[in-house]
N, C-alpha and C. Protein backbone atom coordinates (compact mmCIF):
# COMPACT_ATOMS: atom_id res chain seq x y z
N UNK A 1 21.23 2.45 -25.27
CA UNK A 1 20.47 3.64 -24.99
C UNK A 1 20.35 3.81 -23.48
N UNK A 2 20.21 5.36 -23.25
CA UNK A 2 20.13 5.25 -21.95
C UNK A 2 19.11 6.73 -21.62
N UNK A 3 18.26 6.53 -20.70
CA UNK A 3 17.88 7.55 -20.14
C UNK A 3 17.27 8.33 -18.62
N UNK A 4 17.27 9.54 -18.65
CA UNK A 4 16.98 9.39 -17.10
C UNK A 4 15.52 10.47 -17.23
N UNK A 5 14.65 10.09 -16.22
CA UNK A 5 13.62 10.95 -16.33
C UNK A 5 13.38 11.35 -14.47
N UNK A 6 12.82 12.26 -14.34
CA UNK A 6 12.39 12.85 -12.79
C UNK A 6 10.63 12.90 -13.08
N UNK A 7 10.17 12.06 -11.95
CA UNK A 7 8.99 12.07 -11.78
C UNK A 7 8.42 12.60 -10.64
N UNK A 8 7.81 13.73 -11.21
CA UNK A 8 6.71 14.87 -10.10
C UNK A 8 5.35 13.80 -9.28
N UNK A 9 5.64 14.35 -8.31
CA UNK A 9 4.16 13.15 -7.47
C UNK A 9 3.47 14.15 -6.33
N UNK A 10 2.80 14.17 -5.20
CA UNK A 10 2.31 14.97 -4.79
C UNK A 10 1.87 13.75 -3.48
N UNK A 11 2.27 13.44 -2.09
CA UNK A 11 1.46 12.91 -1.25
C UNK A 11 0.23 13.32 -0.67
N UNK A 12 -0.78 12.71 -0.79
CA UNK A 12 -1.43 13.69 -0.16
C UNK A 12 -1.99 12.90 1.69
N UNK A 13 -1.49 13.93 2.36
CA UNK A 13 -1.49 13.10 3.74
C UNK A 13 -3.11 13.64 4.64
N UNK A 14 -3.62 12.93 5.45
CA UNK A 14 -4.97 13.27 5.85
C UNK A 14 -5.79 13.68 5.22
N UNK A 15 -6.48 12.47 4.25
CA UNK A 15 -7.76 12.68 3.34
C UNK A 15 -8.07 10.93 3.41
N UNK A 16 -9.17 11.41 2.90
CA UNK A 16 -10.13 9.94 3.25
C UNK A 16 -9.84 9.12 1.42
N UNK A 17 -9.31 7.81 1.41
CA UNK A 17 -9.42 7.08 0.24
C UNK A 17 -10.01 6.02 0.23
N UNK A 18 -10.80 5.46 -0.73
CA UNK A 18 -11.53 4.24 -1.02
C UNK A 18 -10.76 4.08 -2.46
N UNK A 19 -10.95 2.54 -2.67
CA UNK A 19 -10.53 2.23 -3.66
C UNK A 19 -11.51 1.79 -4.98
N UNK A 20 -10.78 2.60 -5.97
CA UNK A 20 -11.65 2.96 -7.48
C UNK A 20 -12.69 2.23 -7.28
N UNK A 21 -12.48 0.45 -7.59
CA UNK A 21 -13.82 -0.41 -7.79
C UNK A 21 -14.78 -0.28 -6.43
N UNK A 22 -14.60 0.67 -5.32
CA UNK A 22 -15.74 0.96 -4.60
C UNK A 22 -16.75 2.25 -5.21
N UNK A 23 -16.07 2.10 -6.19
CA UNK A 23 -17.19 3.81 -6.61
C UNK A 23 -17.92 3.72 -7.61
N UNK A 24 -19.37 3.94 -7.34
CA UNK A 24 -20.30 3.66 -8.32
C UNK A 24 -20.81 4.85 -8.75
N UNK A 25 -21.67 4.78 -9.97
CA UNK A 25 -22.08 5.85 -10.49
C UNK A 25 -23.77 5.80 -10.57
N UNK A 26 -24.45 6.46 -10.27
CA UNK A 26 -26.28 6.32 -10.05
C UNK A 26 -26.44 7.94 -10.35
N UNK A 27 -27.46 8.07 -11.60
CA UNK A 27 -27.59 9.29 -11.95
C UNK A 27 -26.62 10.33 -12.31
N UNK A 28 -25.83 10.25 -12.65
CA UNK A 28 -24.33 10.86 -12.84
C UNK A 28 -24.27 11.33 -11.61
N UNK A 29 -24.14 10.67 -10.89
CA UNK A 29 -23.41 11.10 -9.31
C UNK A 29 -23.01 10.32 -8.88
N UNK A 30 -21.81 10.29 -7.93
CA UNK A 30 -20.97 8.81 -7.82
C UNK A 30 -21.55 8.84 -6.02
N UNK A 31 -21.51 7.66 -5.88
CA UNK A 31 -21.68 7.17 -4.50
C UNK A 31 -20.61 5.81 -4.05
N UNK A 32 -20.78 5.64 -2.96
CA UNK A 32 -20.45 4.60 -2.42
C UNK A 32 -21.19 3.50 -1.48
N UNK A 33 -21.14 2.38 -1.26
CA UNK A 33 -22.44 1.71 -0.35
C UNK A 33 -20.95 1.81 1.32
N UNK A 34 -21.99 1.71 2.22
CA UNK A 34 -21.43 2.01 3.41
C UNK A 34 -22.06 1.24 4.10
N UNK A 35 -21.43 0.50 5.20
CA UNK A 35 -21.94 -0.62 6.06
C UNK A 35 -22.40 -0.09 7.33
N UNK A 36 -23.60 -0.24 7.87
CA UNK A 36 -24.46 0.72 9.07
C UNK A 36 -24.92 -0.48 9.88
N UNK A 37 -25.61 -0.68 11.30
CA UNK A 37 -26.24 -1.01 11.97
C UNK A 37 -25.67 -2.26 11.86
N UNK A 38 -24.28 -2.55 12.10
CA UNK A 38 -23.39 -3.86 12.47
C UNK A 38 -23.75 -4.41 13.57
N UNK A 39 -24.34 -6.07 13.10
CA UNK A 39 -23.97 -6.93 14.76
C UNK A 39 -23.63 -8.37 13.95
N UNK A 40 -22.65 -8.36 14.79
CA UNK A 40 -21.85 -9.43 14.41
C UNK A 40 -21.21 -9.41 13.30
N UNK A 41 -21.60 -10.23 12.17
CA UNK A 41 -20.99 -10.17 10.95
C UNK A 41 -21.53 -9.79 10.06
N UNK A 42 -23.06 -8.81 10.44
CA UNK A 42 -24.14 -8.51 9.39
C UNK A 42 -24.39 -7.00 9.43
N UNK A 43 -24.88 -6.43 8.71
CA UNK A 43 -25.35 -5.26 8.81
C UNK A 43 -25.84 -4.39 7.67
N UNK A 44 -26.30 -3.62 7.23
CA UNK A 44 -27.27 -2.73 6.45
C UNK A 44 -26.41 -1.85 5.41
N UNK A 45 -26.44 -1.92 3.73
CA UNK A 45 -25.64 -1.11 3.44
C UNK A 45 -26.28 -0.37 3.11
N UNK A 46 -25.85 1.09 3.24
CA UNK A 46 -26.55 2.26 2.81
C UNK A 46 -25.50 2.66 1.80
N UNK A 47 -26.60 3.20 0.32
CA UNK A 47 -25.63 4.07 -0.57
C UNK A 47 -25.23 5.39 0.03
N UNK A 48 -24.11 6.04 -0.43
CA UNK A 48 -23.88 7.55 0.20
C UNK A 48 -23.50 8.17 -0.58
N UNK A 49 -23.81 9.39 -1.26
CA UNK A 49 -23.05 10.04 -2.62
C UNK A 49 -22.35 10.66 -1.81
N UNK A 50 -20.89 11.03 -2.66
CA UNK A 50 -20.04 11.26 -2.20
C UNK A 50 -19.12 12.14 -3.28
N UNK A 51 -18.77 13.36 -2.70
CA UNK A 51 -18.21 14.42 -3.45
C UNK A 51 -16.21 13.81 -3.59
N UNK A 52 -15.81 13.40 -4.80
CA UNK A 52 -14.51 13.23 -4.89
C UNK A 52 -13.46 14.42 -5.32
N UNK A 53 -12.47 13.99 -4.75
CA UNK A 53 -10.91 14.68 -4.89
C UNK A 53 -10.29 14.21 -6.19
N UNK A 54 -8.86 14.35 -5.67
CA UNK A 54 -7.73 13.35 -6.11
C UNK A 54 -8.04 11.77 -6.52
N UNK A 55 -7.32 11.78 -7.48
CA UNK A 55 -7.45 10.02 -7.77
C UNK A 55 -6.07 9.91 -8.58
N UNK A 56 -6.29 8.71 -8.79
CA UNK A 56 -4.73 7.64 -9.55
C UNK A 56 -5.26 6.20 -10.16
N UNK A 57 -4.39 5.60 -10.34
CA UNK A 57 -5.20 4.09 -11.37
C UNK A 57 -5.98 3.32 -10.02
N UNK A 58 -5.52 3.24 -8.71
CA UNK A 58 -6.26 2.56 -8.07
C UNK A 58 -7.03 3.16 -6.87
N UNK A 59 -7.01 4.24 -6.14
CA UNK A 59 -7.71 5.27 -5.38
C UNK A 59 -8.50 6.24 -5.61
N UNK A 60 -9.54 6.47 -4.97
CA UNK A 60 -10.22 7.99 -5.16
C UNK A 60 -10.02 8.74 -3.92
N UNK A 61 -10.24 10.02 -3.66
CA UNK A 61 -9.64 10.82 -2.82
C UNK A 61 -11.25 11.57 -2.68
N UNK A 62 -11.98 10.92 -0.97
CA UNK A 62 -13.24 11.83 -1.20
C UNK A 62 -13.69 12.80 -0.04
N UNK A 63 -13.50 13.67 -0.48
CA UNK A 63 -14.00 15.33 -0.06
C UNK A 63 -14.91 14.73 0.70
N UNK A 64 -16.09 14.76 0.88
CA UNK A 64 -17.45 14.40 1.62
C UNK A 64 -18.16 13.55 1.23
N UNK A 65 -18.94 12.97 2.43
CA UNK A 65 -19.78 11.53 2.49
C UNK A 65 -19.83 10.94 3.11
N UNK A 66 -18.60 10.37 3.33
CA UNK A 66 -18.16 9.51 4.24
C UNK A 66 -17.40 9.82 5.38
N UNK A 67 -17.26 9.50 6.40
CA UNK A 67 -15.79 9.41 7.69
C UNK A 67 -14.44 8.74 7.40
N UNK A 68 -14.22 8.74 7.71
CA UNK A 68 -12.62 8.14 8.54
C UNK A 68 -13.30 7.18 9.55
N UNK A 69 -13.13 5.73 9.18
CA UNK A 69 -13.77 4.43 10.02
C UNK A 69 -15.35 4.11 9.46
N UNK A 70 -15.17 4.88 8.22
CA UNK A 70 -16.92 3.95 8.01
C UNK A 70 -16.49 2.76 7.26
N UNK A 71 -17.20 1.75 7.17
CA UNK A 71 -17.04 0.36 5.89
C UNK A 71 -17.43 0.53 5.34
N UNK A 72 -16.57 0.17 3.93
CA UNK A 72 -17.16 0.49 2.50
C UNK A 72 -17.03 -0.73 1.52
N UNK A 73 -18.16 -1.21 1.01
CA UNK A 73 -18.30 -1.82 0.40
C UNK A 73 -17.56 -2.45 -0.94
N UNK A 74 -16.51 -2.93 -1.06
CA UNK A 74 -15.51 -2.79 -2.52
C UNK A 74 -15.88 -3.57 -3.57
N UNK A 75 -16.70 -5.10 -3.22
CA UNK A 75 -17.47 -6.27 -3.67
C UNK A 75 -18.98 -6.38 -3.77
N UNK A 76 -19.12 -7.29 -4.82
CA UNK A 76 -20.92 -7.45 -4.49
C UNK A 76 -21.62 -6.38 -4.68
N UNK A 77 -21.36 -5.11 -4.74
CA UNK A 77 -21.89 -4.01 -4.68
C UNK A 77 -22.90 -3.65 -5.95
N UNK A 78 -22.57 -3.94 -7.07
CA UNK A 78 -23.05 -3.46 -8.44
C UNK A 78 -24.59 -3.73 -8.61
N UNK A 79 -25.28 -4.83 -7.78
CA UNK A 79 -26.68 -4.94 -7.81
C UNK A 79 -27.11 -5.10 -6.40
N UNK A 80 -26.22 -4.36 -5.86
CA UNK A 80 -26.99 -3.63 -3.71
C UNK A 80 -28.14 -2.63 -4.36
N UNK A 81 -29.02 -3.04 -3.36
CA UNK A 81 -29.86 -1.69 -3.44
C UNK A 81 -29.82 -0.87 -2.06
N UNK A 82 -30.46 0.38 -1.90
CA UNK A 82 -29.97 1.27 -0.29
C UNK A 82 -31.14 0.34 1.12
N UNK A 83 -30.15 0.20 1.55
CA UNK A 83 -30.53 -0.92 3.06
C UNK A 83 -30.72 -1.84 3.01
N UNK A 84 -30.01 -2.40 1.83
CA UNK A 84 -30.13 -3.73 1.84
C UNK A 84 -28.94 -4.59 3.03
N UNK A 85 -29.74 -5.69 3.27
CA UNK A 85 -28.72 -6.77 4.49
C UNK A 85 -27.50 -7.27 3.97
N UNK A 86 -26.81 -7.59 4.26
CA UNK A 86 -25.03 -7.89 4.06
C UNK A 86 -24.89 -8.00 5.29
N UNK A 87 -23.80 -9.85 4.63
CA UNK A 87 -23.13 -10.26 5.45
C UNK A 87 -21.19 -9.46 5.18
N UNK A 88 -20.83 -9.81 6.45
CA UNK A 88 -19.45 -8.62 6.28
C UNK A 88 -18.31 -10.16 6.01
N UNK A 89 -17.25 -10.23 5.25
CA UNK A 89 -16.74 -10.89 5.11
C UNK A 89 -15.15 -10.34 5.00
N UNK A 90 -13.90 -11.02 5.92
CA UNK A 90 -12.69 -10.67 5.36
C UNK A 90 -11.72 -10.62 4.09
């Protein structure tokens, strides 16, 4: 057997992505935790709801909330509460 198929895709270039397991859901509204008031290796995560785009099995694509250069939380996250302390780890 043999077959051939063409697969449609769409890049999408200059938009902000986080990845799926950073996105939580609180009140049916999705947010993300975001890392603020860095020194050294510590700093404050704040939740941020955040309006999403585009997505795929492992990205979300988000409209507003966040910047381009904020830290986002991908771990540990599921029992953060907003301002709570975190250490930042590679």
């Amino acid at each position: 057997m043999h077959a051939e198929i063409a697969v449609e895709y769409k890049i999408f270039e200059n938009v902000i992505k986080v990845p799926r397991k950073a996105l939580l859901t609180r009140q049916d509204r999705y947010l993300v935790f975001t890392i603020k008031d860095i020194q050294g290796r510590s700093g404050t995560a704040n939740w941020v709801y955040v309006e999403m785009g585009s997505q795929n099995d492992e990205e979300f694509e988000i409209k507003s909330g966040i910047q381009e250069g904020d830290l986002v939380v991908v771990e540990g996250h599921l029992t953060l509460a907003h301002q709570s302390k975190v250490k930042i780890e590679d």
